[in-house]
C-alpha atoms as a PDB file:
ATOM      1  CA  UNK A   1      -8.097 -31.580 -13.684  1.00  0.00           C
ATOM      2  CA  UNK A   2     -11.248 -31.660 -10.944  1.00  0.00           C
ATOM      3  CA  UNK A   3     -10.285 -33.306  -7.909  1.00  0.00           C
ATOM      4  CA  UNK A   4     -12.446 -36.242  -8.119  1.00  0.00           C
ATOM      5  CA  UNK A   5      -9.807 -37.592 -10.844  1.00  0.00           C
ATOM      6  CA  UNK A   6      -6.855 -39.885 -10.042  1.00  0.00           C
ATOM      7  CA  UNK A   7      -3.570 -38.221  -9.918  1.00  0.00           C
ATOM      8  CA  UNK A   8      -0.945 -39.403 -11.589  1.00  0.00           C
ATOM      9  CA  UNK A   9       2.157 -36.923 -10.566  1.00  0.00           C
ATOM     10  CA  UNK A  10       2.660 -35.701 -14.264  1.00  0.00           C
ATOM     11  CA  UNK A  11       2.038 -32.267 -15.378  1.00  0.00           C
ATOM     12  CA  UNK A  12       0.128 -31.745 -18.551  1.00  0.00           C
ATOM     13  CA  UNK A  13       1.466 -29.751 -21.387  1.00  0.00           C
ATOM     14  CA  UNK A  14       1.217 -26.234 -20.872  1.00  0.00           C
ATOM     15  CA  UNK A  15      -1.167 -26.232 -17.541  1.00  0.00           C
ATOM     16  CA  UNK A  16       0.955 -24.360 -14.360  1.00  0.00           C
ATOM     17  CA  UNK A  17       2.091 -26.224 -11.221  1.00  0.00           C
ATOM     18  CA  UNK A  18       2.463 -24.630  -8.159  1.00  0.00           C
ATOM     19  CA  UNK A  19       5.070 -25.644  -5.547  1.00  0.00           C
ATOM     20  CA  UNK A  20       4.268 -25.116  -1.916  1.00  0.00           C
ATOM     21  CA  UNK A  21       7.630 -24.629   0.423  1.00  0.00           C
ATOM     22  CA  UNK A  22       6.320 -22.990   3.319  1.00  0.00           C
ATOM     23  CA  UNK A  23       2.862 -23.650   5.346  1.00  0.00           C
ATOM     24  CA  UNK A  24       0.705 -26.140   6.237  1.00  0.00           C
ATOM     25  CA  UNK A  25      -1.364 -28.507   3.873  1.00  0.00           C
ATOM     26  CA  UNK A  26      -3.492 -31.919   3.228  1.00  0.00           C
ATOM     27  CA  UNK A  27      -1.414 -34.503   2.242  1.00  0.00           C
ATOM     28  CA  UNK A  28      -2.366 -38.602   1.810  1.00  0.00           C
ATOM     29  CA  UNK A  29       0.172 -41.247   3.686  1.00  0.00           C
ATOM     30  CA  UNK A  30       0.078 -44.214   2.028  1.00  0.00           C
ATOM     31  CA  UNK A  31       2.531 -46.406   4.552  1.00  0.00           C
ATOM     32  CA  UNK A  32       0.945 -49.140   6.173  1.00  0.00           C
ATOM     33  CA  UNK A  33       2.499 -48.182   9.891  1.00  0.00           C
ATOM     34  CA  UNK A  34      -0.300 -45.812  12.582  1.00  0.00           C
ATOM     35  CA  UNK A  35       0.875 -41.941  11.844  1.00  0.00           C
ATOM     36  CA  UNK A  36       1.463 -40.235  14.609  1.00  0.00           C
ATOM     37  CA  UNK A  37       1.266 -36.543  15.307  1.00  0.00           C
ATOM     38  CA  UNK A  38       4.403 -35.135  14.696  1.00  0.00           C
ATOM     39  CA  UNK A  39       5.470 -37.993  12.272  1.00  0.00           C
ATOM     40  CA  UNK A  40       8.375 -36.496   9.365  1.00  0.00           C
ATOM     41  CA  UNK A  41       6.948 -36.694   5.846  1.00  0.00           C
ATOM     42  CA  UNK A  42       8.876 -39.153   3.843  1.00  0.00           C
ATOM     43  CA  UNK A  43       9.241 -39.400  -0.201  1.00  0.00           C
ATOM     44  CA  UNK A  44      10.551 -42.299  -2.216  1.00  0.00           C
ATOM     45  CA  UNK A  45      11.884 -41.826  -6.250  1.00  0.00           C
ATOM     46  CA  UNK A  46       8.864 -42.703  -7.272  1.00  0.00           C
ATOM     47  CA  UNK A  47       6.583 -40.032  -5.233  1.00  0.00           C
ATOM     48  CA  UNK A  48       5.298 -41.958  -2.473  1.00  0.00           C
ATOM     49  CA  UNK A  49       4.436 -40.208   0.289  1.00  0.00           C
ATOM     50  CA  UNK A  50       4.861 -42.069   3.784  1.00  0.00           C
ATOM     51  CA  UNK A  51       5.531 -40.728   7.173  1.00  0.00           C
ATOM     52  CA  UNK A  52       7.779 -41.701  10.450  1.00  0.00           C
ATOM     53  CA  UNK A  53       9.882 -40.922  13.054  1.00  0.00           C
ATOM     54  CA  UNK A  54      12.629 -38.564  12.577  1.00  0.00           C
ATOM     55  CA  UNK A  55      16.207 -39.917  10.769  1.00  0.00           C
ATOM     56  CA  UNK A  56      14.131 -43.554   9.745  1.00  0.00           C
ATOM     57  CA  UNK A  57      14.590 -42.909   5.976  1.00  0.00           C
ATOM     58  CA  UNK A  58      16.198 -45.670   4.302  1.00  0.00           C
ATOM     59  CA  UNK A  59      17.840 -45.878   0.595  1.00  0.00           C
ATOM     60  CA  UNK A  60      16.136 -44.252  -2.215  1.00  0.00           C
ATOM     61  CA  UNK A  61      13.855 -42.278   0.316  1.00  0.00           C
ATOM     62  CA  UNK A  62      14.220 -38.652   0.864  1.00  0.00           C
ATOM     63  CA  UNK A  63      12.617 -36.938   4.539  1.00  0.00           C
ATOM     64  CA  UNK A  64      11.686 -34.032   3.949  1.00  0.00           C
ATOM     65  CA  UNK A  65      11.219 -30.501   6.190  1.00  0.00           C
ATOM     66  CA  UNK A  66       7.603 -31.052   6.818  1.00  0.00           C
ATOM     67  CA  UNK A  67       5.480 -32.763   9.630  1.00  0.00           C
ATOM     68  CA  UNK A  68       1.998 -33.776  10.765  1.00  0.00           C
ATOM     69  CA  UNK A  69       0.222 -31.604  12.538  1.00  0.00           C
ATOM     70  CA  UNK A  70      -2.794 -32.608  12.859  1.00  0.00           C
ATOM     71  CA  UNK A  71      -5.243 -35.957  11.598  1.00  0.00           C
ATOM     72  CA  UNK A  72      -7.639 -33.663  10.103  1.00  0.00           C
ATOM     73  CA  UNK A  73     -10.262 -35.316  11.865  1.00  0.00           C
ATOM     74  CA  UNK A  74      -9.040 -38.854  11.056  1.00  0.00           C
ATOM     75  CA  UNK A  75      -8.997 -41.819  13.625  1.00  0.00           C
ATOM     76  CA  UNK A  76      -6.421 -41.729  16.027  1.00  0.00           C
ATOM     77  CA  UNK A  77      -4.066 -44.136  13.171  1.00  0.00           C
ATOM     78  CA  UNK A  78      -4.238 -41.834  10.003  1.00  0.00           C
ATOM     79  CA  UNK A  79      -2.479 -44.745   7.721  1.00  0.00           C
ATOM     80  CA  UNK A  80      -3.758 -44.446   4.022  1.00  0.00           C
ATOM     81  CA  UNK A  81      -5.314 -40.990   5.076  1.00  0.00           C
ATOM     82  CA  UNK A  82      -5.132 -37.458   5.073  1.00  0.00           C
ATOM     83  CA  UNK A  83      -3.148 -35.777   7.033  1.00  0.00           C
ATOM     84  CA  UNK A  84      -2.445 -31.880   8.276  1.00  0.00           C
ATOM     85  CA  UNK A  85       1.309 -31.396   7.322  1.00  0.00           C
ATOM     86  CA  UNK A  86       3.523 -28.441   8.404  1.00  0.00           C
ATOM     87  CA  UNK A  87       7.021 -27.302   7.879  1.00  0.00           C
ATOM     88  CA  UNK A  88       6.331 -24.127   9.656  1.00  0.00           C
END
């Protein structure tokens, strides 16, 4: 699918899907809380993505390995944007 079209978390019938597990990439936080830089990367059940400090995950939401890095040129408060994320 081109980039330009919405996402929807499902993977078509026969098309690949990569999984990343080490690195750094561009994610979107969708919380409504300022990121900050060095913020964990949360996910709920339903593939949210939000961010926070370190051991705030709550029921149903997993943290994962992976932090921001950087704003990627954001404001200073990256909420609803993307983000640099590392788990290196």
């Amino acid at each position: 699918l081109p980039t330009a079209d919405g996402a929807t978390l499902q993977v078509p019938a026969g098309r690949k899907c990569a999984v990343v597990v080490w690195g750094d990439m561009f994610i979107k936080v969708s919380n409504t809380a300022s990121a900050n830089i060095g913020d964990k990367i949360y996910v709920d059940n339903s593939g949210v993505i939000t961010c926070g400090a370190t051991g705030s995950s709550a029921s149903g939401i997993v943290e994962t390995d992976w932090k921001i890095v950087s704003f990627a040129g954001n404001d200073v408060s990256a909420t609803g944007s993307v983000v640099i994320v590392s788990n290196v």
